[in-house]
C-alpha atoms as a PDB file:
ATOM      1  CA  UNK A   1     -59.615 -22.187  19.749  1.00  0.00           C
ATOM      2  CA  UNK A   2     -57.657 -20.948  22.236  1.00  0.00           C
ATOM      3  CA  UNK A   3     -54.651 -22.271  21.493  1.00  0.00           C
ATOM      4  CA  UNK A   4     -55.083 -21.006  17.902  1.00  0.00           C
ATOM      5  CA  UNK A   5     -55.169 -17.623  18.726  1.00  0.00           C
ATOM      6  CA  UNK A   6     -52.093 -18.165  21.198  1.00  0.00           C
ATOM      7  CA  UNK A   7     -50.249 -19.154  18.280  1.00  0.00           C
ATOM      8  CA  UNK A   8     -50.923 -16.395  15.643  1.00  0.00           C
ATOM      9  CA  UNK A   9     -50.560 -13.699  18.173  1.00  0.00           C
ATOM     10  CA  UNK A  10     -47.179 -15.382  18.927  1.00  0.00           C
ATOM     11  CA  UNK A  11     -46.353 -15.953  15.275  1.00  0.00           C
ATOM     12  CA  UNK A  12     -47.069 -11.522  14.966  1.00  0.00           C
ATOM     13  CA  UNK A  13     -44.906 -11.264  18.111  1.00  0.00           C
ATOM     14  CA  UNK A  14     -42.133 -13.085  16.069  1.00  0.00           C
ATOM     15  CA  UNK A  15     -42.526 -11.736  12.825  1.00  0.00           C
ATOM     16  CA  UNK A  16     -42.703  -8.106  14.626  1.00  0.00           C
ATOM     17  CA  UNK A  17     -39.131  -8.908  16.061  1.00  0.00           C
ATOM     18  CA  UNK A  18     -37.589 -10.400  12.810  1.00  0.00           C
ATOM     19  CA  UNK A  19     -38.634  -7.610  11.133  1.00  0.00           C
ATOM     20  CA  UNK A  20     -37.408  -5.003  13.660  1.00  0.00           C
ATOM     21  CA  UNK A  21     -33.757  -6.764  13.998  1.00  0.00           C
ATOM     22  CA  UNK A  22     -33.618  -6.910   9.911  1.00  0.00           C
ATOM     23  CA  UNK A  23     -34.503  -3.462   9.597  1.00  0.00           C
ATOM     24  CA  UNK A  24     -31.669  -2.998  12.130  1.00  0.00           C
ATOM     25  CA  UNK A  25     -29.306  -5.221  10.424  1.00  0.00           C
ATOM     26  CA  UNK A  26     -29.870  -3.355   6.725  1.00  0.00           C
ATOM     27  CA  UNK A  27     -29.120   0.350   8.559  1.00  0.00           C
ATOM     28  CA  UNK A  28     -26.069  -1.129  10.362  1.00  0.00           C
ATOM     29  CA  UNK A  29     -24.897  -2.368   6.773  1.00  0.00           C
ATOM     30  CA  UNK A  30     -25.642   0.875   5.160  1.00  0.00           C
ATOM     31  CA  UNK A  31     -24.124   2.462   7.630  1.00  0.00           C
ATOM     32  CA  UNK A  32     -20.816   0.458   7.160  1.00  0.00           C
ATOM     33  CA  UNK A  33     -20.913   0.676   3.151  1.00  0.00           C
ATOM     34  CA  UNK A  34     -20.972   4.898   3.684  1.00  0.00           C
ATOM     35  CA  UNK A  35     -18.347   5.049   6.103  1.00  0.00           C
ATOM     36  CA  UNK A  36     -16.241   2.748   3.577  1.00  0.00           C
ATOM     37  CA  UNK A  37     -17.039   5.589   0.841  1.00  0.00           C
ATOM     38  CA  UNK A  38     -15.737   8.111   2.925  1.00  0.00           C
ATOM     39  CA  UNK A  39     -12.646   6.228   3.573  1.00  0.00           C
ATOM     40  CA  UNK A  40     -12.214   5.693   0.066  1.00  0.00           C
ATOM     41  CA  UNK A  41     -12.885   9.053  -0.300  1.00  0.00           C
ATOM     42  CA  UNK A  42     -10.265  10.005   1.990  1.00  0.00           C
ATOM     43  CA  UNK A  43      -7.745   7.633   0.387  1.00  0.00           C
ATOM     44  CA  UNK A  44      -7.772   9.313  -2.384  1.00  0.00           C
ATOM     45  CA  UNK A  45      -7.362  12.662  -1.115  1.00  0.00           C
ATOM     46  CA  UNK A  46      -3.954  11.321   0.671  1.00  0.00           C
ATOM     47  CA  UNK A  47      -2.942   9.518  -2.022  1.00  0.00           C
ATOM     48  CA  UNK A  48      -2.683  13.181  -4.019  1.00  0.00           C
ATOM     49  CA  UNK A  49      -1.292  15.428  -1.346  1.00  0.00           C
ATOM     50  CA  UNK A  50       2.501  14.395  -1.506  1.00  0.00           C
ATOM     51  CA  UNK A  51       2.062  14.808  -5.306  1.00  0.00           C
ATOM     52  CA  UNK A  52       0.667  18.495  -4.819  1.00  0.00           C
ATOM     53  CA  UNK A  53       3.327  19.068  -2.462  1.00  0.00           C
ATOM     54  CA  UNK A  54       6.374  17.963  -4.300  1.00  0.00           C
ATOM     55  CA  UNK A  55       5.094  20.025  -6.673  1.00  0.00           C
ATOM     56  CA  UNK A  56       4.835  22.960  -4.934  1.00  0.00           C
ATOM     57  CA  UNK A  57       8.364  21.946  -3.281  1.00  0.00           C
ATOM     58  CA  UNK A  58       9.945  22.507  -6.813  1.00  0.00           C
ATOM     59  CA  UNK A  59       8.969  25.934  -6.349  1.00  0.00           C
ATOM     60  CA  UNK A  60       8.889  26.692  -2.364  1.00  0.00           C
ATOM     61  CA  UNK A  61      11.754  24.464  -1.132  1.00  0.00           C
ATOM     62  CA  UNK A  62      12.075  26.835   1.855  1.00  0.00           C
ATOM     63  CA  UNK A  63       8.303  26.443   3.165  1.00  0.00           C
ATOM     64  CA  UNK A  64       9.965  23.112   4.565  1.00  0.00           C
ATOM     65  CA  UNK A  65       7.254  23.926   7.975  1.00  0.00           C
ATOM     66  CA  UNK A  66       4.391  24.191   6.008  1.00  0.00           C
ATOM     67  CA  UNK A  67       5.463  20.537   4.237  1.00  0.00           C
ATOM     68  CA  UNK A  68       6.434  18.620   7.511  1.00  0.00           C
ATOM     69  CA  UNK A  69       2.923  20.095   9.043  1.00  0.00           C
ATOM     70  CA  UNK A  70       1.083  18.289   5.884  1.00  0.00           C
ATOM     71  CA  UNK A  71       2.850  15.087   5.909  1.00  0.00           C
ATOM     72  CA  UNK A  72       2.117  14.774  10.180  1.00  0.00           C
ATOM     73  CA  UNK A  73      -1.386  15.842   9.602  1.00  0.00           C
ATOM     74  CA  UNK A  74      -1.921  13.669   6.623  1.00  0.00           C
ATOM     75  CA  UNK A  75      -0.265  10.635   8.725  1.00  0.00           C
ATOM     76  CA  UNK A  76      -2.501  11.635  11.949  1.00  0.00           C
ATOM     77  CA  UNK A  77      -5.390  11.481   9.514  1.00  0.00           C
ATOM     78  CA  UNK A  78      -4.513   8.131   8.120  1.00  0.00           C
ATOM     79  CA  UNK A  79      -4.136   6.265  11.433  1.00  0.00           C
ATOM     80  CA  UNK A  80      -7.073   7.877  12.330  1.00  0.00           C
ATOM     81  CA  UNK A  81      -9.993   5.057  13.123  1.00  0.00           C
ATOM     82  CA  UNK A  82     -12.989   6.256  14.552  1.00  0.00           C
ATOM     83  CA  UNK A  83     -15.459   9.184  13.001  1.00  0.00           C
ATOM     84  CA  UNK A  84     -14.665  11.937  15.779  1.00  0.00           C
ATOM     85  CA  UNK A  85     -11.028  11.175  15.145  1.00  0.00           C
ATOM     86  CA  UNK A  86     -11.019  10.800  12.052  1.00  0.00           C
ATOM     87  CA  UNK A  87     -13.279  14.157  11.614  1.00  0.00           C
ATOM     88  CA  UNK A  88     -10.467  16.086  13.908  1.00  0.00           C
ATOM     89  CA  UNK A  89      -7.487  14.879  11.751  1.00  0.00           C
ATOM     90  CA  UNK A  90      -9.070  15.356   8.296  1.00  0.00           C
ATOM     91  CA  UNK A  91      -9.700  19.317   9.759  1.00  0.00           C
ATOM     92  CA  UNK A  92      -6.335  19.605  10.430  1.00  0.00           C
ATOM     93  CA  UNK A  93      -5.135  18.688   7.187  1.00  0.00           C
ATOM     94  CA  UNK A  94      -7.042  20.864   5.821  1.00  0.00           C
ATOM     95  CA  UNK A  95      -5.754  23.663   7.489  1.00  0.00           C
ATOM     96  CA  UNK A  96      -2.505  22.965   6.751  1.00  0.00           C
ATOM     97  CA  UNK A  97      -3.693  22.535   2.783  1.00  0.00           C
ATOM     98  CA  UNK A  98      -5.105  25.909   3.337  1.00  0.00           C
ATOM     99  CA  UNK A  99      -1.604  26.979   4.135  1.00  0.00           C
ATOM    100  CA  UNK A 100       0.020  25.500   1.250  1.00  0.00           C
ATOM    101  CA  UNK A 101      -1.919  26.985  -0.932  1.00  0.00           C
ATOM    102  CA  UNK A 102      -0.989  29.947   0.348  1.00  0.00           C
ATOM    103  CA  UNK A 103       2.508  29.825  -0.394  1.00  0.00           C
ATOM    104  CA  UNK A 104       1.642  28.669  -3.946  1.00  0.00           C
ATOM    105  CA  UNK A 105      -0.373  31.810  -4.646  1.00  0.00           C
ATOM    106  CA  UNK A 106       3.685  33.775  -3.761  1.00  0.00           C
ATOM    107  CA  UNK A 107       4.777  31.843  -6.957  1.00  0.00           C
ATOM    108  CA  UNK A 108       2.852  32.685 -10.523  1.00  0.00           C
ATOM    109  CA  UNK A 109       5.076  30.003 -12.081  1.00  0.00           C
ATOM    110  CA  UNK A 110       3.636  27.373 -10.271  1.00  0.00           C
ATOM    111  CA  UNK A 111       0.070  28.822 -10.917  1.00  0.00           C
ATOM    112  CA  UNK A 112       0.834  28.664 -14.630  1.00  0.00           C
ATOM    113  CA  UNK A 113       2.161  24.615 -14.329  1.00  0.00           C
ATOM    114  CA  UNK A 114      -0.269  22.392 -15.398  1.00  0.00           C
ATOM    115  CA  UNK A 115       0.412  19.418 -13.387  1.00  0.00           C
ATOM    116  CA  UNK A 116      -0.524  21.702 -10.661  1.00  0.00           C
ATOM    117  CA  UNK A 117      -3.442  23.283 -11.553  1.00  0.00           C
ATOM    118  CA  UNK A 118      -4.345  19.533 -12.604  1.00  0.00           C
ATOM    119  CA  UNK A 119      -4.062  18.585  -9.069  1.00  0.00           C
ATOM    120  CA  UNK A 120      -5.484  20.807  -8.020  1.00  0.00           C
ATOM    121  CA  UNK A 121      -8.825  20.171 -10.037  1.00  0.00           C
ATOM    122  CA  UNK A 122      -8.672  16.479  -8.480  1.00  0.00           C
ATOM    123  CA  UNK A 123      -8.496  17.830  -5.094  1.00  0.00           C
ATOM    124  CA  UNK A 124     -11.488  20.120  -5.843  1.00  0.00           C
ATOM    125  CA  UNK A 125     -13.310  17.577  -7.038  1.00  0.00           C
ATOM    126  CA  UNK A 126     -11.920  14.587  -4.337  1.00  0.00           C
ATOM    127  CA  UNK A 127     -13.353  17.289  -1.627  1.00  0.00           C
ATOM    128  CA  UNK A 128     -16.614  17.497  -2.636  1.00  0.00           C
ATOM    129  CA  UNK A 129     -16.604  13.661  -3.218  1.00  0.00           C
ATOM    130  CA  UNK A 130     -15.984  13.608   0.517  1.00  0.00           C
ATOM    131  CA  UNK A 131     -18.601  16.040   1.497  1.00  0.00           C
ATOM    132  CA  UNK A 132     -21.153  14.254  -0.683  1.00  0.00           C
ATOM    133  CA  UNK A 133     -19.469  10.856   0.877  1.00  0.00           C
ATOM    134  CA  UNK A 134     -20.042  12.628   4.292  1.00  0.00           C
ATOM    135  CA  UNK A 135     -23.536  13.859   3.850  1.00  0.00           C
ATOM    136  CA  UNK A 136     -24.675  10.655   2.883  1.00  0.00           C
ATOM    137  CA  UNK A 137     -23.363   8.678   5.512  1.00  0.00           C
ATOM    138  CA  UNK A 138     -24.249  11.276   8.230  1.00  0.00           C
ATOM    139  CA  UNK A 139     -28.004  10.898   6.765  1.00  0.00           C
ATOM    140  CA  UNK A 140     -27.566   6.636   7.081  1.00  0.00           C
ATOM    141  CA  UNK A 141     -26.393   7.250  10.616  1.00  0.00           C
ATOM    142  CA  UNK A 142     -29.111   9.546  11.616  1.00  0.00           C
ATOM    143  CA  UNK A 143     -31.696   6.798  10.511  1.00  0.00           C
ATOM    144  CA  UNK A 144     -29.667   4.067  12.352  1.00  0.00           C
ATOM    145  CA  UNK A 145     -29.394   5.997  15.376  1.00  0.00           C
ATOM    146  CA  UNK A 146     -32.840   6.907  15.360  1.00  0.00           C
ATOM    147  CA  UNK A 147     -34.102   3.397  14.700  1.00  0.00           C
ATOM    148  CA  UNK A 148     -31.853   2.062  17.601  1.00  0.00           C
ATOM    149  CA  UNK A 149     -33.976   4.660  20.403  1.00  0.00           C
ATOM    150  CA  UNK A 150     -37.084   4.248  19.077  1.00  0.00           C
ATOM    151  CA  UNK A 151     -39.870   1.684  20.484  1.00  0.00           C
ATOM    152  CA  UNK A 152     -40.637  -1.141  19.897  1.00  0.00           C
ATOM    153  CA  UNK A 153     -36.714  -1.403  18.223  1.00  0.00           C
ATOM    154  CA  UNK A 154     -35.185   0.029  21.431  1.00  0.00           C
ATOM    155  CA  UNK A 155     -36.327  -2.790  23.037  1.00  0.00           C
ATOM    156  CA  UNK A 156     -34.358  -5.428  21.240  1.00  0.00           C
ATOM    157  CA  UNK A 157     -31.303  -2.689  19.759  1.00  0.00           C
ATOM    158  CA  UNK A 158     -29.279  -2.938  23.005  1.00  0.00           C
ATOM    159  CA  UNK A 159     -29.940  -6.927  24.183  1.00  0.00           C
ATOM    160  CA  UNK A 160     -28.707  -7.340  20.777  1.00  0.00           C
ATOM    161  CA  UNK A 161     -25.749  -5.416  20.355  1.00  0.00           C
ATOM    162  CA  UNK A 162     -26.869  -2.612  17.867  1.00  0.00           C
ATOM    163  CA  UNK A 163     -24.893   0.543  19.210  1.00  0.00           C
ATOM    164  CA  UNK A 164     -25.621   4.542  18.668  1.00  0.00           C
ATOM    165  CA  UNK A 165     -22.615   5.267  15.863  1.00  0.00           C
ATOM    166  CA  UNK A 166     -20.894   8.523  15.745  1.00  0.00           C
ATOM    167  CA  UNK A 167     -21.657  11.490  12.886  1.00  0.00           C
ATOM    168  CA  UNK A 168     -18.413  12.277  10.754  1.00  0.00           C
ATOM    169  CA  UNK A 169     -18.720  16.162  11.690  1.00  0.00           C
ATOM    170  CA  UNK A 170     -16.048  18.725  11.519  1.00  0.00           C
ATOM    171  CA  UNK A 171     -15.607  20.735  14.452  1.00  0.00           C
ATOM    172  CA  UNK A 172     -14.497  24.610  13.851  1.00  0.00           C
ATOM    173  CA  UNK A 173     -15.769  26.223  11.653  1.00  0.00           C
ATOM    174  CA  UNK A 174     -13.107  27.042   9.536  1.00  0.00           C
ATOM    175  CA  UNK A 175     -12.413  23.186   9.064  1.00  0.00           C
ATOM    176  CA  UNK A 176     -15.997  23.234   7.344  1.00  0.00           C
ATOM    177  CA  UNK A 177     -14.460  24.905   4.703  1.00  0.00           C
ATOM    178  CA  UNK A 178     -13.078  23.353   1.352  1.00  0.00           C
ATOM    179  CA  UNK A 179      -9.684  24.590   0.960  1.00  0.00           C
ATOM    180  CA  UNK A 180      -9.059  26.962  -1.545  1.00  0.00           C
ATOM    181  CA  UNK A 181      -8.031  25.579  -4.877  1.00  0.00           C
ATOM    182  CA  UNK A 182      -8.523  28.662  -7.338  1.00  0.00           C
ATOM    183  CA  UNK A 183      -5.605  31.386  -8.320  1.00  0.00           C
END
């Protein structure tokens, strides 16, 4: 009789840690699939910024600083691996958007072209992809993080290498804004 209970408290001791680790296993995943959204995200918002800025280039050839900033920023951004990084870079390029479309608002002709205004309509709507992207994943890695430090998870998180991930925040405040798209 003994021996019997031995066994299903063991079997409950097992099926207690399978279901911890697979819990652990499905955040880590979901946490993985939102990051990938946000770098698709981002992807697409790099893929359109030489196309907004040869635009505006028609128009502003001699803002040649404000174009060299955009193309290091956007390259720092792209190279960029980890969430803080990545979080950092992305800010900076979107300063230096902010200051392109500052020089477009100097030209009313380029206001008026529609392959301008229609990129910038993607980029409005690319950047609120990314802060839905964002948001979501920032929510997945709250849950995973919080999984990971509380008991009885904590106590098999670390032995078997589940690791606190970072949140994909922006850091001034100015950076938390979208850049301006409207004339």
């Amino acid at each position: 009789m003994a021996l019997i209970i031995g066994l299903v408290i063991l079997a409950a001791i097992v099926a207690l840690l399978i279901s911890l680790y697979n819990g652990l296993v499905q955040l880590r995943v979901r946490a993985d699939s939102a990051w990938s959204d946000i770098d698709v995200q981002l992807k697409r918002r790099h893929d359109l910024i030489p196309n907004l800025v040869e635009t505006v280039k028609g128009y502003a050839a001699h803002e040649k600083g404000t174009f060299e900033n955009i193309a290091k920023y956007r390259s720092m951004a792209m190279q960029a691996t980890t969430p803080a990084d990545r979080a950092q870079a992305e800010g900076q390029l979107t300063m230096a958007l902010k200051s392109l479309f500052a020089v477009a608002e100097a030209y009313p002709q380029l206001r008026a072209n529609e392959n301008f205004l229609s990129l910038q309509n993607s980029l409005a709507q690319i950047e609120g992809d990314i802060q839905n992207s964002r948001r979501y994943y920032n929510a997945v890695v709250r849950d995973y993080n919080t999984r990971i430090q509380s008991f009885p998870a904590n106590m098999i998180a670390g032995s078997m290498g589940f690791q606190l991930r970072q949140f994909f925040e922006l850091d001034a405040p100015a950076e938390r804004q979208v850049p301006s798209v409207k004339f």
